[in-house]
Protein backbone atom coordinates (compact mmCIF):
# COMPACT_ATOMS: atom_id res chain seq x y z
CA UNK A 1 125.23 76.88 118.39
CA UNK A 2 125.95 80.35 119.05
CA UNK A 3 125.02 82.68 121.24
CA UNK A 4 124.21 84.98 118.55
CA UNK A 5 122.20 83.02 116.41
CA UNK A 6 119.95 82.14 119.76
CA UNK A 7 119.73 85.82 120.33
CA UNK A 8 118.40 86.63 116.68
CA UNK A 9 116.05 83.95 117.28
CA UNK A 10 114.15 85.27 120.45
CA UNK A 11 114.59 88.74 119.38
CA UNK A 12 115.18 89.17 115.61
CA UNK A 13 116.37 92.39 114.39
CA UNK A 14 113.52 94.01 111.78
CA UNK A 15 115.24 95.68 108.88
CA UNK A 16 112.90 95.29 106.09
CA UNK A 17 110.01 93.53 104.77
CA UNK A 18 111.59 90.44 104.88
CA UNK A 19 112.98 90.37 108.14
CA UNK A 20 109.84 91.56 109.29
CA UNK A 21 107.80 88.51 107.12
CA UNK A 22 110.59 86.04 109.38
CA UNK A 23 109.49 87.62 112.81
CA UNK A 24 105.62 86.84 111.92
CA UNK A 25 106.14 83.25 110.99
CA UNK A 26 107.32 82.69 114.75
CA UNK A 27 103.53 83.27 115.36
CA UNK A 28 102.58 80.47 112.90
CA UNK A 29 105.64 78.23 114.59
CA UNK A 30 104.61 78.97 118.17
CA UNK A 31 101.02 78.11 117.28
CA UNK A 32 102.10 74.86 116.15
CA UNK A 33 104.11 73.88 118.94
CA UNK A 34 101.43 75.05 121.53
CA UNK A 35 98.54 72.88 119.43
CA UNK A 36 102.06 69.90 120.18
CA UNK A 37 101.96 70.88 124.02
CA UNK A 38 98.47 70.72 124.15
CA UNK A 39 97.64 67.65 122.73
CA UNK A 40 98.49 65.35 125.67
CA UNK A 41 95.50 67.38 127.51
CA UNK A 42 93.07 67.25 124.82
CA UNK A 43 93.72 63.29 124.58
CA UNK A 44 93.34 62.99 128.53
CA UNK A 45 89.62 64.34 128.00
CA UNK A 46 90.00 68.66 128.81
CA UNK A 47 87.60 69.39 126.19
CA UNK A 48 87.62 72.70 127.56
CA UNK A 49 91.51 72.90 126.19
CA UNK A 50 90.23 72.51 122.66
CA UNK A 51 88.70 76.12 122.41
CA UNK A 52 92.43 77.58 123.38
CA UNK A 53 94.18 75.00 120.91
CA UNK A 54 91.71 76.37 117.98
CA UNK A 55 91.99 79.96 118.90
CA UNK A 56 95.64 80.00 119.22
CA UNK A 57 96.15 77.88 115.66
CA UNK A 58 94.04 80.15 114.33
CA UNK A 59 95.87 83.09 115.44
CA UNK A 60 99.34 81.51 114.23
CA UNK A 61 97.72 80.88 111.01
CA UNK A 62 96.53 84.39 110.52
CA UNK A 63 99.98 85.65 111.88
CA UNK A 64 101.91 84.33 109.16
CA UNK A 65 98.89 85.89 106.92
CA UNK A 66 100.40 88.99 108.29
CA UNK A 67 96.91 90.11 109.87
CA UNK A 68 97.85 92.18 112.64
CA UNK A 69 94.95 91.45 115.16
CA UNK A 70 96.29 87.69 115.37
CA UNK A 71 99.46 87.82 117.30
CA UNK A 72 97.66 90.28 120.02
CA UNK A 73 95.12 87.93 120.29
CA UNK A 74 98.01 84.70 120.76
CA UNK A 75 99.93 87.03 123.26
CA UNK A 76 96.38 87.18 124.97
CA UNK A 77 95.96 83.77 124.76
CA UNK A 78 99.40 82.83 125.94
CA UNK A 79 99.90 85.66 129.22
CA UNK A 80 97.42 83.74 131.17
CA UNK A 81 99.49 80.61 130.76
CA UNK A 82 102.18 82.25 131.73
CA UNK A 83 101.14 83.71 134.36
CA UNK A 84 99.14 80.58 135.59
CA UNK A 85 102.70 78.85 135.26
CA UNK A 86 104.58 81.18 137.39
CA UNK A 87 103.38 80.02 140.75
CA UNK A 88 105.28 76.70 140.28
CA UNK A 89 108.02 77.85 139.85
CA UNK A 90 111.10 76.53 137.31
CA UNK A 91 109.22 74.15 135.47
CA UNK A 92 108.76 73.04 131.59
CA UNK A 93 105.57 74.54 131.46
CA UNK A 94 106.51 77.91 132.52
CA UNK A 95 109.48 77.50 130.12
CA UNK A 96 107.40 76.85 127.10
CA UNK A 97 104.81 79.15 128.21
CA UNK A 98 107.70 81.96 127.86
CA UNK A 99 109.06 81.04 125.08
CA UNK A 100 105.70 81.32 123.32
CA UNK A 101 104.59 84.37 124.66
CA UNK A 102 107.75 85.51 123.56
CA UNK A 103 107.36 84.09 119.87
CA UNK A 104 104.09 85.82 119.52
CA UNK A 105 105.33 89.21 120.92
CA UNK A 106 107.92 88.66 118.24
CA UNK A 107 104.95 87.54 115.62
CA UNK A 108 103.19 91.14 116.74
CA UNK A 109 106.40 93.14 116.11
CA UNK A 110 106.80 91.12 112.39
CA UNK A 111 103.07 92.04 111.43
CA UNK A 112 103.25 96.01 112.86
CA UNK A 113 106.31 96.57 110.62
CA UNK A 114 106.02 94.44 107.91
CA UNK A 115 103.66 97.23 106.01
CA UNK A 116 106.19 100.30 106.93
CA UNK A 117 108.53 98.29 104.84
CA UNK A 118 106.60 96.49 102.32
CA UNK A 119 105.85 99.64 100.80
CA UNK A 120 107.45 100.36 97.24
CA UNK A 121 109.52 103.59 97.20
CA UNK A 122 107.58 106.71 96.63
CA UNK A 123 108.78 108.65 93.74
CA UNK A 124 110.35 112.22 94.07
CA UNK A 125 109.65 115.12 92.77
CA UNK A 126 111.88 117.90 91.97
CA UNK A 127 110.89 121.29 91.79
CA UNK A 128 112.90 123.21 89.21
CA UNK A 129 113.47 126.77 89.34
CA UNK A 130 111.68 128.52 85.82
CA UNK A 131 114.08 129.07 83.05
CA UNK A 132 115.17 132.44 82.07
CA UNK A 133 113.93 133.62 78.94
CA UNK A 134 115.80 132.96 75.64
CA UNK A 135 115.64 136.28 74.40
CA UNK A 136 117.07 137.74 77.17
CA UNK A 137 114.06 140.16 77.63
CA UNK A 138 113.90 141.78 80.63
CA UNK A 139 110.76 142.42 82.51
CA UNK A 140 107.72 140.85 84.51
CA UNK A 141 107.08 137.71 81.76
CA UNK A 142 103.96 136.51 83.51
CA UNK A 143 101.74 139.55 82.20
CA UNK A 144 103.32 139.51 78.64
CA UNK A 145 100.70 137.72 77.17
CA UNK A 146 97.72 139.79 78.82
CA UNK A 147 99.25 142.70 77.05
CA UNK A 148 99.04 141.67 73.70
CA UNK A 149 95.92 140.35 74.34
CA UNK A 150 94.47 143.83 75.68
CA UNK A 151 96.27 145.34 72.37
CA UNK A 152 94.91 143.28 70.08
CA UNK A 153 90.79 143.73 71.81
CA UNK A 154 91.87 147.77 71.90
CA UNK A 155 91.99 147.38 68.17
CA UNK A 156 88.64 145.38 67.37
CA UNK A 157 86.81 147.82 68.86
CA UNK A 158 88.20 150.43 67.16
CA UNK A 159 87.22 148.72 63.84
C-alpha cells in the first residue's frame, strides 16, 4: 500500500460535494469500529460502557446523515478516551483511540463542507448597457414620453 493512499485516508483532501460526502462516512466507519472495540467490555459486564457505545453509534449514524452536530459530539466522545489512553503510553488502545478521534475530526470537516459544495451553481446575471436609439435621435430619451404626454393634456384643456 502506498504511502499516499494512507495519507488520503487519515486526511482526505475536500474538493467537492463528494469528496466531502467520503470524509463524513469515516464518522459512520469509526462509529462502527468503536461499537467492535467496545464490545469485549460491554460482554465483561461495564454496563456503564453501553451509554458511550449508543451515543457514539448514534453520532456515526447521524454523521453519514451529514448532520453536523454528530461528529462534534463523537470527537467529544472520543478526546476523553484519548486522553484517558495517553498515560499508558504506546499501547493499542491509545492507537485506536487516535485513529478515531482522528476519523471523526475528519467526519466534522466532511459535514462543515459538504453544504458549501452541494450547492447548485447560482445563475448570473449580466447587466447590459441600454441600446442606442434606432432613429438616431439625439437627446435625453427618458423624458420623451412625458412630453407628449404634457402636449397632448395642454390640448384637452384647451377643448
Amino acid at each position: 500500500m502506498d504511502f499516499k493512499n494512507i495519507l488520503s485516508f487519515f486526511w482526505p483532501d475536500i474538493h467537492d460535494a463528494e469528496s466531502a460526502k467520503k470524509a463524513a462516512d469515516q464518522g459512520f466507519l469509526a462509529a462502527m469500529l468503536y461499537v467492535f472495540l467496545a464490545l469485549t467490555p460491554i460482554l465483561s459486564g461495564q454496563v456503564a460502557k453501553i451509554f458511550d457505545v449508543l451515543v457514539v453509534a448514534l453520532c456515526g449514524y447521524f454523521s453519514k446523515r451529514m448532520w453536523r452536530a454528530a461528529p462534534i459530539v463523537g470527537l467529544a466522545m472520543m478526546v476523553p478516551e484519548l486522553a484517558f489512553a495517553l498515560p499508558e503510553g504506546v499501547s493499542f488502545r491509545l492507537a485506536s483511540a487516535a485513529i478515531l478521534t482522528l476519523m471523526f475530526v475528519n467526519a466534522a470537516r466532511g459535514t462543515f463542507l459538504y453544504p458549501r459544495y452541494a450547492k447548485p451553481p447560482q445563475p448570473t446575471v449580466e447587466v447590459l448597457p441600454p441600446e442606442p436609439p434606432a432613429d438616431g435621435a439625439a437627446g435625453p430619451q427618458e423624458h420623451a414620453g412625458e412630453d407628449q404626454k404634457i402636449g397632448s393634456a395642454e390640448e384637452r384643456t384647451k377643448s
